[in-house]
C-alpha atoms as a PDB file:
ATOM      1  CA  UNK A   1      -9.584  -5.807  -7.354  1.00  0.00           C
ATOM      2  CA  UNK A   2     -12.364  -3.718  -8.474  1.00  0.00           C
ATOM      3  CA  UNK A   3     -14.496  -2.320  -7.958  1.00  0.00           C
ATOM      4  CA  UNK A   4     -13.881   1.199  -7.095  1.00  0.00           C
ATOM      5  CA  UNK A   5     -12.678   2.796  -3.923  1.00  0.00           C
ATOM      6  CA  UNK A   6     -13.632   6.632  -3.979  1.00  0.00           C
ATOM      7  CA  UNK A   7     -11.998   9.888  -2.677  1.00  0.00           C
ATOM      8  CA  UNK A   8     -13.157  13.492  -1.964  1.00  0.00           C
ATOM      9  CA  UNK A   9     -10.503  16.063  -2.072  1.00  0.00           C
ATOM     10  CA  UNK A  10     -11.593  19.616  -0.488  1.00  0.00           C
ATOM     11  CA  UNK A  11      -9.423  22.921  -0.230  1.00  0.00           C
ATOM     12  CA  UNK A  12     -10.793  24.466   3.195  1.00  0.00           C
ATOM     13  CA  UNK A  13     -10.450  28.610   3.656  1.00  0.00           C
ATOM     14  CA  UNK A  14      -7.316  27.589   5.434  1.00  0.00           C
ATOM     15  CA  UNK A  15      -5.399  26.757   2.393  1.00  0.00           C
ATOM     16  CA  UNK A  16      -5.194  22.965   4.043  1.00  0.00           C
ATOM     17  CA  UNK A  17      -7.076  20.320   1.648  1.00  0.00           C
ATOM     18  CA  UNK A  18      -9.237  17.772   3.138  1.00  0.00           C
ATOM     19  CA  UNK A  19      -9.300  14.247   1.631  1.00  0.00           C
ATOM     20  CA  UNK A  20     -11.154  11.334   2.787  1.00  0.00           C
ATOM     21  CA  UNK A  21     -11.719   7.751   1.096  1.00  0.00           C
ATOM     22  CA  UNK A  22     -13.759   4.985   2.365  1.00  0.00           C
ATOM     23  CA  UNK A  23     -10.410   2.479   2.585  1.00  0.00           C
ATOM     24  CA  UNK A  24      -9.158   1.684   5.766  1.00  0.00           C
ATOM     25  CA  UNK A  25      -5.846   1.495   6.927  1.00  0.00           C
ATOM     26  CA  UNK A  26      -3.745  -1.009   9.526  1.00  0.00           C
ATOM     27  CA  UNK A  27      -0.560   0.498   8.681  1.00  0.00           C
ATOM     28  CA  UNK A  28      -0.139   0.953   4.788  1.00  0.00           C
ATOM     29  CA  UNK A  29       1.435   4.266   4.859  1.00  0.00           C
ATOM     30  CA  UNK A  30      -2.144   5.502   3.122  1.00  0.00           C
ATOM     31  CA  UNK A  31      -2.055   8.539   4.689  1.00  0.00           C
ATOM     32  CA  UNK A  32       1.892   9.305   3.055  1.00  0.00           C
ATOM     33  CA  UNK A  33       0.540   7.694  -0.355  1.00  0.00           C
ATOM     34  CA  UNK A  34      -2.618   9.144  -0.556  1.00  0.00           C
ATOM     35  CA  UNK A  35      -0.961  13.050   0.524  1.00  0.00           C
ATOM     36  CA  UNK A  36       2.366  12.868  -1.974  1.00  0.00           C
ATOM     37  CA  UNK A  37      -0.417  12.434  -4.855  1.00  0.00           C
ATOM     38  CA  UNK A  38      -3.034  14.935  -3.677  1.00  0.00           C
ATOM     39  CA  UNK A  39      -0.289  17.158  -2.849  1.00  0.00           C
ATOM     40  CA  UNK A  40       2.088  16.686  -6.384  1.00  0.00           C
ATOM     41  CA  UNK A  41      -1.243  17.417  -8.227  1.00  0.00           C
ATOM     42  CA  UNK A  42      -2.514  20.408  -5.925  1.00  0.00           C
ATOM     43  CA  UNK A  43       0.858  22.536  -5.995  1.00  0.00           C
ATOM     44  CA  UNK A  44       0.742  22.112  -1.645  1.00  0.00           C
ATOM     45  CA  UNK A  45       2.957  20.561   0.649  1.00  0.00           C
ATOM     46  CA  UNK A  46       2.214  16.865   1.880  1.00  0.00           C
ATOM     47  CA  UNK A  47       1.539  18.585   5.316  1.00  0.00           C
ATOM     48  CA  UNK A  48      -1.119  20.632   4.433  1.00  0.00           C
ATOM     49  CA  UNK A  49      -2.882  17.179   3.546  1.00  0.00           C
ATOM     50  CA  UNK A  50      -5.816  16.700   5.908  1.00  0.00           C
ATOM     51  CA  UNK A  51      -6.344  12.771   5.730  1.00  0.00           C
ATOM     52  CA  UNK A  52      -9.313  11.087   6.313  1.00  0.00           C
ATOM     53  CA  UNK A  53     -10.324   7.908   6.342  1.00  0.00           C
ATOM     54  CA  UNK A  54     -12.781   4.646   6.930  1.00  0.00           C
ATOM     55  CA  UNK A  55     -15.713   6.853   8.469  1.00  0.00           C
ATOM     56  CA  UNK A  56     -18.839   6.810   6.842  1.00  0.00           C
ATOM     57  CA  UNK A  57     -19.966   9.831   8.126  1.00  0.00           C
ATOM     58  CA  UNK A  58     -16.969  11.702   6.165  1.00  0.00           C
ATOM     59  CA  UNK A  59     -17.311   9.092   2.983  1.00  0.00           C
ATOM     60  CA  UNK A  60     -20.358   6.511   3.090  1.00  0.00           C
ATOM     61  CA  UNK A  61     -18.680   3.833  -0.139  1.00  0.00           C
ATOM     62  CA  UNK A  62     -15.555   1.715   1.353  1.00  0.00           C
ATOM     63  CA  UNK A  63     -15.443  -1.297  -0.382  1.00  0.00           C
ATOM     64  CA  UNK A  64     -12.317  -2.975   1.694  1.00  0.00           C
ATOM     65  CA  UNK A  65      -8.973  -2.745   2.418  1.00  0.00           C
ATOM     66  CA  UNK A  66      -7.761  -6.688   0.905  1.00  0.00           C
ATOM     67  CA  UNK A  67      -5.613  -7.749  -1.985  1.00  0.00           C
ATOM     68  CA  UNK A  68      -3.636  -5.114  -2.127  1.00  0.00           C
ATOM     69  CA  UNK A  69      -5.744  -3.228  -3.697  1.00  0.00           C
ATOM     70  CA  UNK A  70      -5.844   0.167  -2.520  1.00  0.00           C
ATOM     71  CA  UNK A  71      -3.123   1.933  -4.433  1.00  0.00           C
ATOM     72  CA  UNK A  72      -4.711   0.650  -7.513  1.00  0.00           C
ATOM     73  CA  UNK A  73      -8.107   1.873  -6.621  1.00  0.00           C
ATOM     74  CA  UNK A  74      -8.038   4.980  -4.106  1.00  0.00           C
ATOM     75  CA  UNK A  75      -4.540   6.365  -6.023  1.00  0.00           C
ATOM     76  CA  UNK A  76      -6.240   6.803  -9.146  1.00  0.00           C
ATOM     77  CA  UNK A  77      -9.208   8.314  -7.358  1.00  0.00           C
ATOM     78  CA  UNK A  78      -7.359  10.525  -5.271  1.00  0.00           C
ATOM     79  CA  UNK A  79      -5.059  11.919  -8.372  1.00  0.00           C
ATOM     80  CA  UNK A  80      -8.157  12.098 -10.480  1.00  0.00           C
ATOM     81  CA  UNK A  81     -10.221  13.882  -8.083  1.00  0.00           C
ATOM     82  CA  UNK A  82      -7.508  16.376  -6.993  1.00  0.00           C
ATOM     83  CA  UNK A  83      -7.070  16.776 -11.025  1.00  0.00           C
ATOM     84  CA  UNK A  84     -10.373  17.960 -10.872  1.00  0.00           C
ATOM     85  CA  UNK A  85     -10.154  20.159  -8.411  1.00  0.00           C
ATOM     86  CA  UNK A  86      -6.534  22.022  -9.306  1.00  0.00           C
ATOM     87  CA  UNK A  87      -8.771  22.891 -12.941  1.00  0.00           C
ATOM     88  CA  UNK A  88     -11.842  24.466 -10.921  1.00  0.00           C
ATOM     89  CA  UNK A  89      -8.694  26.367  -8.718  1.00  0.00           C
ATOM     90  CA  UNK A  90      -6.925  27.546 -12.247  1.00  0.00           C
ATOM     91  CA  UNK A  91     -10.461  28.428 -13.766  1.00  0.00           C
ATOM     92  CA  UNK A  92     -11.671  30.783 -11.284  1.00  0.00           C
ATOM     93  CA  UNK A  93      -8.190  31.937 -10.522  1.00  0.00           C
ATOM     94  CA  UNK A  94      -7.773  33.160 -14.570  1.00  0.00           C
ATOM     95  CA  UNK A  95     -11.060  34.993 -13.701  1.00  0.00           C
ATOM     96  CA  UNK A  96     -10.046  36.934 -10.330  1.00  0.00           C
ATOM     97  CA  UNK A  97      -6.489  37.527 -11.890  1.00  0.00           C
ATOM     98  CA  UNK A  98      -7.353  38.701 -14.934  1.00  0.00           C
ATOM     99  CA  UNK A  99      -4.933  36.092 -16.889  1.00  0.00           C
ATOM    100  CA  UNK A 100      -5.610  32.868 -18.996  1.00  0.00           C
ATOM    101  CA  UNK A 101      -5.374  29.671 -17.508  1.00  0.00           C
ATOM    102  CA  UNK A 102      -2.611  28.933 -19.680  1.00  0.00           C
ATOM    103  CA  UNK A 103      -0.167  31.434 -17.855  1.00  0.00           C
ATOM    104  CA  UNK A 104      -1.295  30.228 -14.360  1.00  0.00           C
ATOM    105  CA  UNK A 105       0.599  27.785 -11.833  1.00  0.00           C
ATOM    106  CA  UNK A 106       0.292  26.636  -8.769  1.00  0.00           C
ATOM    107  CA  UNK A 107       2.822  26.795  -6.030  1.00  0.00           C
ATOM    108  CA  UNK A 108       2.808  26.143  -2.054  1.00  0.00           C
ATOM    109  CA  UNK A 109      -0.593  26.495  -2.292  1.00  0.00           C
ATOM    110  CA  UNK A 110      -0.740  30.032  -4.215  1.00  0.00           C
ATOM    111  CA  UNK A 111      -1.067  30.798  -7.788  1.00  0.00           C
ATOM    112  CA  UNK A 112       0.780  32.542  -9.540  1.00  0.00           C
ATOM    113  CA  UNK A 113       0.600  34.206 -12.842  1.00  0.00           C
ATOM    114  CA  UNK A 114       3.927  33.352 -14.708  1.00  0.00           C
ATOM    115  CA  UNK A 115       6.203  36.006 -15.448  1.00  0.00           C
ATOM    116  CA  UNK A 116       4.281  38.507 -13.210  1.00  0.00           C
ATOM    117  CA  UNK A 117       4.753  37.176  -9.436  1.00  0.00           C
ATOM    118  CA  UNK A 118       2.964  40.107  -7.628  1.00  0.00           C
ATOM    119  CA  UNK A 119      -0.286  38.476  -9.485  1.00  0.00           C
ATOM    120  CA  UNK A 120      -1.295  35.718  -7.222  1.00  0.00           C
ATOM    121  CA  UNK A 121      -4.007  34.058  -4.706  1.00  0.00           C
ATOM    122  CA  UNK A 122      -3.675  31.575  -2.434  1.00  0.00           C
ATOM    123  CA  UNK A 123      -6.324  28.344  -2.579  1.00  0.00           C
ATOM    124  CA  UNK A 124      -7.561  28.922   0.229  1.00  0.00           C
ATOM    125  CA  UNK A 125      -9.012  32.670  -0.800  1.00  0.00           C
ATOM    126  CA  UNK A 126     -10.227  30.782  -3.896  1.00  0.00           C
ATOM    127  CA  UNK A 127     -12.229  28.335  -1.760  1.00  0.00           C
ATOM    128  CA  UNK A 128     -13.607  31.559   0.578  1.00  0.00           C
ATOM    129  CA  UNK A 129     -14.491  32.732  -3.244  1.00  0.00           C
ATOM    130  CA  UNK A 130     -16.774  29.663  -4.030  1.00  0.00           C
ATOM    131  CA  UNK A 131     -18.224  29.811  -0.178  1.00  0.00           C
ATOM    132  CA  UNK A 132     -18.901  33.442  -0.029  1.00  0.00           C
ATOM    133  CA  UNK A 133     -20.823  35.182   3.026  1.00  0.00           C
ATOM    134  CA  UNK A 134     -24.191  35.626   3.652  1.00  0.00           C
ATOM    135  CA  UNK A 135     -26.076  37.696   0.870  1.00  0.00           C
ATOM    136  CA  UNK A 136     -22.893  37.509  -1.571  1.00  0.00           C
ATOM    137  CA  UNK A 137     -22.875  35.384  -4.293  1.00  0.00           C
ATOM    138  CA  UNK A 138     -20.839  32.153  -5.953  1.00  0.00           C
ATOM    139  CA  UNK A 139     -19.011  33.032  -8.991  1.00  0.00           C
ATOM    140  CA  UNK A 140     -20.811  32.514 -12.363  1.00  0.00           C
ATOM    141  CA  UNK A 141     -20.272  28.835 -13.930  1.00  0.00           C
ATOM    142  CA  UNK A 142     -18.899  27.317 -10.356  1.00  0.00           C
ATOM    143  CA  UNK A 143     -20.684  25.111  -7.749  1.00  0.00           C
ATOM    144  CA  UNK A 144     -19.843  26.293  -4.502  1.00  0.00           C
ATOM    145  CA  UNK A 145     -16.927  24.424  -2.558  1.00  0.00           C
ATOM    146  CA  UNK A 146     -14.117  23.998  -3.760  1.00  0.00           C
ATOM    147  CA  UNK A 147     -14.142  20.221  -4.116  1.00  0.00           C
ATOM    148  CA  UNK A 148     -13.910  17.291  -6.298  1.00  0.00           C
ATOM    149  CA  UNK A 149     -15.154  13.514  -5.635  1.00  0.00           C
ATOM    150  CA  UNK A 150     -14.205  10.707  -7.967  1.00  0.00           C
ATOM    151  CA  UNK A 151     -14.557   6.789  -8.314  1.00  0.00           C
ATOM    152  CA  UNK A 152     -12.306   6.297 -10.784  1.00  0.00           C
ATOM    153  CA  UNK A 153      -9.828   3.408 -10.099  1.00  0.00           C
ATOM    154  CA  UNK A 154      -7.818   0.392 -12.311  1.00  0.00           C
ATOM    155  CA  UNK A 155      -9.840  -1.172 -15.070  1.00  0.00           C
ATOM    156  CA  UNK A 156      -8.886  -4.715 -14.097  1.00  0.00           C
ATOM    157  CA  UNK A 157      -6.477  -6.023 -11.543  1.00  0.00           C
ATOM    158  CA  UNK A 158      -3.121  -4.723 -12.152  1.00  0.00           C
ATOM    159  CA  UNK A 159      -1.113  -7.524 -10.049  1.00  0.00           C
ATOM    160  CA  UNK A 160       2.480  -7.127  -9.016  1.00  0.00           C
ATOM    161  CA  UNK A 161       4.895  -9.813 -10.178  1.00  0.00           C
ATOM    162  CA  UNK A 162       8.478 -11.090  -8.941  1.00  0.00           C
ATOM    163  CA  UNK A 163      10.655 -13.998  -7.341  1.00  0.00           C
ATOM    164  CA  UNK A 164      11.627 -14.689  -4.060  1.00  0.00           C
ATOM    165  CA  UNK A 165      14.535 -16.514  -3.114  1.00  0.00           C
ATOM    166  CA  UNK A 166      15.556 -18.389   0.357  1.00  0.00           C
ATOM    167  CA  UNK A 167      18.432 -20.009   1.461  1.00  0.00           C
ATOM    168  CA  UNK A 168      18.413 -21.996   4.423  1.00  0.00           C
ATOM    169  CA  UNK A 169      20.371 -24.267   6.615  1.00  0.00           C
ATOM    170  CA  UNK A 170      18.775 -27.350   8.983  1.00  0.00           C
ATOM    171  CA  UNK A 171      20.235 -29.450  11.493  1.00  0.00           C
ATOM    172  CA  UNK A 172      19.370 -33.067   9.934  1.00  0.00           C
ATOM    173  CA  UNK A 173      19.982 -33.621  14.240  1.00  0.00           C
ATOM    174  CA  UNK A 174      17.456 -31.398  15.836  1.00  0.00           C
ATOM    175  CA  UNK A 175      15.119 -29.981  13.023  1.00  0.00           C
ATOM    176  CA  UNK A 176      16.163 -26.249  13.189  1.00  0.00           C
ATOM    177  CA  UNK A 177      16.187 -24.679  10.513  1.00  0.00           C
ATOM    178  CA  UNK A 178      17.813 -21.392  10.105  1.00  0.00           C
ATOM    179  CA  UNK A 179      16.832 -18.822   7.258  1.00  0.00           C
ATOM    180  CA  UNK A 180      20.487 -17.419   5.891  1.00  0.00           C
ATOM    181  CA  UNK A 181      19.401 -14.848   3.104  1.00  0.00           C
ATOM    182  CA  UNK A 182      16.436 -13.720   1.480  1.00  0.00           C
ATOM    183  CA  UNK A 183      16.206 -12.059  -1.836  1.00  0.00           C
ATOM    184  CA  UNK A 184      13.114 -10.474  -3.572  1.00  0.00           C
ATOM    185  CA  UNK A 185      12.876  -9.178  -6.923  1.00  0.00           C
ATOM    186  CA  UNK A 186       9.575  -7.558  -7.094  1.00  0.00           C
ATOM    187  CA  UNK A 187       7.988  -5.334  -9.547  1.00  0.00           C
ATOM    188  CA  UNK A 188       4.933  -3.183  -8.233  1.00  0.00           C
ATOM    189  CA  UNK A 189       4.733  -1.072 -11.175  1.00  0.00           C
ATOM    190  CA  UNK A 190       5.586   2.645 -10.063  1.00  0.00           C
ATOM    191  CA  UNK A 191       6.366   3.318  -6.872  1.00  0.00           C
ATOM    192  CA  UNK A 192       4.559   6.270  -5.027  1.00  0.00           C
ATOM    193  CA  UNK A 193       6.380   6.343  -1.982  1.00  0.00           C
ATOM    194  CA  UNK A 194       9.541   3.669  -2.325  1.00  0.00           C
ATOM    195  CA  UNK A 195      10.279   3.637   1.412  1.00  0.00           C
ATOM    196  CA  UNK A 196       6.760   2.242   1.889  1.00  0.00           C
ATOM    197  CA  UNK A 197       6.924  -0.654  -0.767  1.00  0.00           C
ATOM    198  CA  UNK A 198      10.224  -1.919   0.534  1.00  0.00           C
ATOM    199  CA  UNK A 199       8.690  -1.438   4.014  1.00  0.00           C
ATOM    200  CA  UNK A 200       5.740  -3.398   3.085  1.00  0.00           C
ATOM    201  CA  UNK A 201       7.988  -5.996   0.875  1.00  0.00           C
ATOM    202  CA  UNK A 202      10.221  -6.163   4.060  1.00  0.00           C
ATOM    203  CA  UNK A 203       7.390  -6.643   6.429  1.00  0.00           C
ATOM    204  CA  UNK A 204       5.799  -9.379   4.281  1.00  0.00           C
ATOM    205  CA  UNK A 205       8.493 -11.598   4.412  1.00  0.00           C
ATOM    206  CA  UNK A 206       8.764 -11.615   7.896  1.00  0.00           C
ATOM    207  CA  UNK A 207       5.196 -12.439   7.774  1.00  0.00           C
ATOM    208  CA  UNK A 208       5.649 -15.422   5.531  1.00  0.00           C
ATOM    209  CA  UNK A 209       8.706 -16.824   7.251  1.00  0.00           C
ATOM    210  CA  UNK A 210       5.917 -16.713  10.334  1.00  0.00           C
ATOM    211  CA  UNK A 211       3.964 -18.841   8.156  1.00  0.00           C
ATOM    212  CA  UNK A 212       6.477 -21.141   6.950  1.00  0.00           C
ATOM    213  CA  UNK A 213       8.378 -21.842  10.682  1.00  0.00           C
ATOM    214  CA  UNK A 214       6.336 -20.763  13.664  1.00  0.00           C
ATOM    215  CA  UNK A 215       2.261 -19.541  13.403  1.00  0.00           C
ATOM    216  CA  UNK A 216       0.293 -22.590  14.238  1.00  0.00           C
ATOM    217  CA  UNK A 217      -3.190 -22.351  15.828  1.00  0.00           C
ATOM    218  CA  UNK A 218      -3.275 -26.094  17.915  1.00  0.00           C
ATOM    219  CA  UNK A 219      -6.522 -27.393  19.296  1.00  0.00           C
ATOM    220  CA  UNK A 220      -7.915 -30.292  21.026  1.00  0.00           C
ATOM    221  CA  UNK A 221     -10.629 -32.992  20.308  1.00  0.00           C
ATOM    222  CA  UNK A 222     -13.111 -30.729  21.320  1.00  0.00           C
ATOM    223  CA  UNK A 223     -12.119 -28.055  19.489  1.00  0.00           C
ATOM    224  CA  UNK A 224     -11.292 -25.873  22.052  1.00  0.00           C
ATOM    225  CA  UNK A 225      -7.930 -23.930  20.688  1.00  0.00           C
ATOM    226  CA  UNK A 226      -4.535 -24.486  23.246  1.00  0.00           C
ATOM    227  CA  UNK A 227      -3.305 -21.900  21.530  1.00  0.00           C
ATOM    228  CA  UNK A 228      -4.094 -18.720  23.790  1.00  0.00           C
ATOM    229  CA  UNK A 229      -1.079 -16.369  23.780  1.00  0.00           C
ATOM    230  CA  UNK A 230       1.696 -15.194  21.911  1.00  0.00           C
ATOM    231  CA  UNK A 231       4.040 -17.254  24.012  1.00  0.00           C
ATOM    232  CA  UNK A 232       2.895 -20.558  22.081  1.00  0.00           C
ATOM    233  CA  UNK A 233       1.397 -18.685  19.110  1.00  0.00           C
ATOM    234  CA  UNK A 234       5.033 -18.161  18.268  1.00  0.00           C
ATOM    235  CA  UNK A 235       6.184 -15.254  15.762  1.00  0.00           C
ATOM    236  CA  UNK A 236       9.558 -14.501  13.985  1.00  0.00           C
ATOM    237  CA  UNK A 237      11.475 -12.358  16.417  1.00  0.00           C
ATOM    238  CA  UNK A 238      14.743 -10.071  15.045  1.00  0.00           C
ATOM    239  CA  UNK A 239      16.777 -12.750  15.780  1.00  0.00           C
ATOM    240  CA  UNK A 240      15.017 -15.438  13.472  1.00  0.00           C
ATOM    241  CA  UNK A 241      14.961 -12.956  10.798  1.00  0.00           C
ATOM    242  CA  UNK A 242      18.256 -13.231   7.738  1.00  0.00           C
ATOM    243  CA  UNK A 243      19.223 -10.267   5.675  1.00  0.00           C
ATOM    244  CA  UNK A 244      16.510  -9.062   3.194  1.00  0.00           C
ATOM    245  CA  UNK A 245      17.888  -8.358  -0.301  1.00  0.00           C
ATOM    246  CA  UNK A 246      15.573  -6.328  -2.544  1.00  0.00           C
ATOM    247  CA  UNK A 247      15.743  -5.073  -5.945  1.00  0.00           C
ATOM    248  CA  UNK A 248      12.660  -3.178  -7.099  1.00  0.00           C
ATOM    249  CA  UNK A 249      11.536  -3.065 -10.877  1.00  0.00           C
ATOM    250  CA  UNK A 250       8.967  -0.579 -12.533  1.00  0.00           C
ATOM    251  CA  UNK A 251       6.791  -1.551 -15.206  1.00  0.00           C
ATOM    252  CA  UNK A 252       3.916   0.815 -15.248  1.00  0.00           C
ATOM    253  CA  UNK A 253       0.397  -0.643 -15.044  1.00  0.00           C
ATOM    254  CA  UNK A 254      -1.705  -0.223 -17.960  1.00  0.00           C
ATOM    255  CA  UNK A 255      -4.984  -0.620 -16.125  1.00  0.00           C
ATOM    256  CA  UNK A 256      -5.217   2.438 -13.899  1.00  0.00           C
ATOM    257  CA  UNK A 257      -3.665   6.446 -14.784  1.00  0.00           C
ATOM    258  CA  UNK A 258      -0.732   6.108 -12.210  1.00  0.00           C
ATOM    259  CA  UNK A 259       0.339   2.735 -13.354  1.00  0.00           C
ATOM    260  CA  UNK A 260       0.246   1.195 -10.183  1.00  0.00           C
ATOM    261  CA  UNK A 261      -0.137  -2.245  -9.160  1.00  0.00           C
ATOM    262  CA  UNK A 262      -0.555  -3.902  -5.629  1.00  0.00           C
ATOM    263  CA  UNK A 263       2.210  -4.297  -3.141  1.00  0.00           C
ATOM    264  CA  UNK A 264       1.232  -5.444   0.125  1.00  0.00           C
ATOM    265  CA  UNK A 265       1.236  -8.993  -0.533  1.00  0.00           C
ATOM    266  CA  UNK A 266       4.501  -9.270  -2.892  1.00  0.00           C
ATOM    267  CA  UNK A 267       6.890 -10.350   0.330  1.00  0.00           C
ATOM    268  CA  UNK A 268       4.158 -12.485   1.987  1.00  0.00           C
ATOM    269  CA  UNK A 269       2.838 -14.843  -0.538  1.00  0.00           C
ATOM    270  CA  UNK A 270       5.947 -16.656  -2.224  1.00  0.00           C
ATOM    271  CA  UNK A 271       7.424 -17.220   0.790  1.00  0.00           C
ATOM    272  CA  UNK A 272       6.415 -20.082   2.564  1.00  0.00           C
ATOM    273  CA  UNK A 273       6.687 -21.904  -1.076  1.00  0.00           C
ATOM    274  CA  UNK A 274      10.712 -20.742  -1.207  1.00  0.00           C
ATOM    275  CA  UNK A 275      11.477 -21.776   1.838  1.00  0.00           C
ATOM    276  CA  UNK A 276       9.679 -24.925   2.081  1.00  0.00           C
ATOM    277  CA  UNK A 277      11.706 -25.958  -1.087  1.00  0.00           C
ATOM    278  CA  UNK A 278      14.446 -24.668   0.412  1.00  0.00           C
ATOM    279  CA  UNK A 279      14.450 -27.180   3.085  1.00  0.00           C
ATOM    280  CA  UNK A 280      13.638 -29.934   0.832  1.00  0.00           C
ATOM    281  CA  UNK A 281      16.788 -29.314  -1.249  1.00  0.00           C
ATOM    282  CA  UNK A 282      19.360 -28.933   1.912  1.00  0.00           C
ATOM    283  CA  UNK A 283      17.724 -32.518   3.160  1.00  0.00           C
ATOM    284  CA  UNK A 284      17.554 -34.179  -0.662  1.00  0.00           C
ATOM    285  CA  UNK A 285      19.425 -36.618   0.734  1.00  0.00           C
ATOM    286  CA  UNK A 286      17.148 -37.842   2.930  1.00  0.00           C
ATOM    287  CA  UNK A 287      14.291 -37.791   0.336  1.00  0.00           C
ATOM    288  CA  UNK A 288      11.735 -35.579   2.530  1.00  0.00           C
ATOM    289  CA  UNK A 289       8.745 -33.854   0.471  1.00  0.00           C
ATOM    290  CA  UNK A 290       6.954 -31.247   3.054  1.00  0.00           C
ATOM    291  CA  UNK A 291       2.707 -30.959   2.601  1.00  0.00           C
ATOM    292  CA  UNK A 292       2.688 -29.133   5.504  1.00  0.00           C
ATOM    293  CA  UNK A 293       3.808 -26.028   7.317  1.00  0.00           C
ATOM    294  CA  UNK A 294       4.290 -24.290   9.827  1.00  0.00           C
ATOM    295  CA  UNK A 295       7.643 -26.723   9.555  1.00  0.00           C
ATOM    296  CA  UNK A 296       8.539 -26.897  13.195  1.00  0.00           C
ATOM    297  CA  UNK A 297      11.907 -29.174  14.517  1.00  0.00           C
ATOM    298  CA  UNK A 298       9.564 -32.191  15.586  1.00  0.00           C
ATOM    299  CA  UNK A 299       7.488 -32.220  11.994  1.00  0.00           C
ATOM    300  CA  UNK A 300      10.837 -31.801  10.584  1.00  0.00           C
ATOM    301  CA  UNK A 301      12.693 -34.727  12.645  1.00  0.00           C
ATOM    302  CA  UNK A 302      10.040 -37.424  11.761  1.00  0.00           C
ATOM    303  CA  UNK A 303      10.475 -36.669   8.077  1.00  0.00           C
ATOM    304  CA  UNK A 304      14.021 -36.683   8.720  1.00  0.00           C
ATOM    305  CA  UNK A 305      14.011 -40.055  10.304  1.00  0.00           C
ATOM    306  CA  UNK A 306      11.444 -41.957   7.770  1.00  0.00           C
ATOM    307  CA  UNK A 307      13.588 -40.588   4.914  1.00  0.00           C
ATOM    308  CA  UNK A 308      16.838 -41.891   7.017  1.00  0.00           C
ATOM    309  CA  UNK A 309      15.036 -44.989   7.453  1.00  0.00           C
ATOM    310  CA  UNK A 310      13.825 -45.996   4.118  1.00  0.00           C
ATOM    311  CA  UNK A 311      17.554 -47.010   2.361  1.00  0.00           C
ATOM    312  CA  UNK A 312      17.864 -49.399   4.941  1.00  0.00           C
ATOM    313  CA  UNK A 313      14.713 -51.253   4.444  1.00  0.00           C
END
């Protein structure tokens, strides 16, 4: 989702480079996305990335950090603005080293004049160039600061696509229903960092087997919720959780210039569907159609025993 999620990307007189974006994080693995494509474009290393983020005294537009859309939206941004900023680096570089642009590279944070490697200044002398001292002046043709900001982001909403697979087993007895395998085929478009999507793939289907077997807020007539604590707000624990198969795909997004689509959700979402008709196919038998879930043993009994019940009359 639109509509834009902006990113400043600075080079300090240390040679670090600052970037800050209005998106927030809760455990995304921005800070690694956002650095490998500041840091790719820049010529630096991912350490010298100086992350920033959800403070609008640093960056004052955040739009929100929901639908996975923030690798569609800051990534562009952040590649476009550090884009920006490596061709103000290579422009006044061409000018202090005496050599066209065209001959220039950048390096660990230096650049270098190809084929002659004693010609060279690091980015953070060029950023002391554009932020000279008192009574000095900023090079002809440059704003001062070496820094880009950009909005740009995906033209539409570049969603991810794939299939999710469970297969369960359930005691037609006592209602428990064990979760065997899992398989995902998922397709995010490319992957920045693929540790992090199959983290996040990983992590959503625990989240959605949560949904499907155990979360359930209960409350009274009144209202009042008698669900208070995480020992009857029940979560998947290791040992409810099966073996995760995952096979990514890459089809590059046409809507944004990193062809990128959302991830977070790709593991979550199907998978209260698959395993819900999971469990309706291991109890065919008994003819039980679930409308409802969490699917916990009692629920699961009473279906059990109408279905069980229904031949007979």
């Amino acid at each position: 989702m639109g509509p834009y999620e902006g990113t400043t990307v600075r080079v300090e007189s240390s040679g670090k480079v600052a970037v800050r974006t209005g998106a927030a994080s809760q455990g995304q693995g921005h800070h690694t996305m956002i650095a490998m494509i500041v840091a790719d474009n820049l010529g630096v290393k991912p350490e010298d990335i100086l992350f920033e983020s959800a403070d609008t005294a640093k960056f004052s537009h955040g739009i929100g950090t929901i639908g996975s859309r923030v690798a569609a939206n800051v990534g562009p941004s952040a590649h476009d603005a550090a884009s920006q900023v490596r061709e103000k680096a290579l422009k006044l570089a061409s000018e202090v080293l005496e050599a066209s642009e065209a001959d220039l590279d950048i390096e660990d944070g230096v650049v270098r004049v190809n084929g002659a490697p004693d010609l060279s200044i690091t980015l953070g002398e060029l950023a002391v160039q554009l932020t000279p001292m008192s009574a000095m002046r900023v090079p002809t043709g440059f704003d001062p600061v070496l820094e880009a900001t950009s909005f740009d982001g995906s033209s539409g909403s570049p969603i991810a696509c794939g299939s999710n697979v469970a297969e369960v087993e359930v005691d037609p007895g006592t209602g428990e229903v064990k979760v065997l395998r899992y398989s995902v085929a998922h397709d995010c478009g490319v992957m920045i960092n693929p540790k992090v999507v199959h983290g996040q793939i990983v992590g959503g289907v625990v989240h959605g087997i949560g949904n499907a077997l155990f979360e359930r807020m209960i409350y009274d007539d009144q209202g009042q919720p008698l669900t208070t604590n995480y020992g009857e707000y029940l979560l998947p624990l290791a040992t409810e959780m099966p073996r995760v198969d995952v096979t990514h795909m890459e089809t590059p997004s046409p809507l944004n210039s990193l062809g990128v689509k959302g991830a977070g959700e790709g593991g979550t979402i199907p998978a209260a569907a698959a395993i819900v008709a999971a469990i309706e196919s291991a109890l065919e038998e008994f003819g039980v159609e679930i409308d409802y879930y969490p699917v916990d043993p009692q629920y699961l009994t009473e279906l059990i025993d109408v279905g069980a019940a229904a031949p007979a009359e």
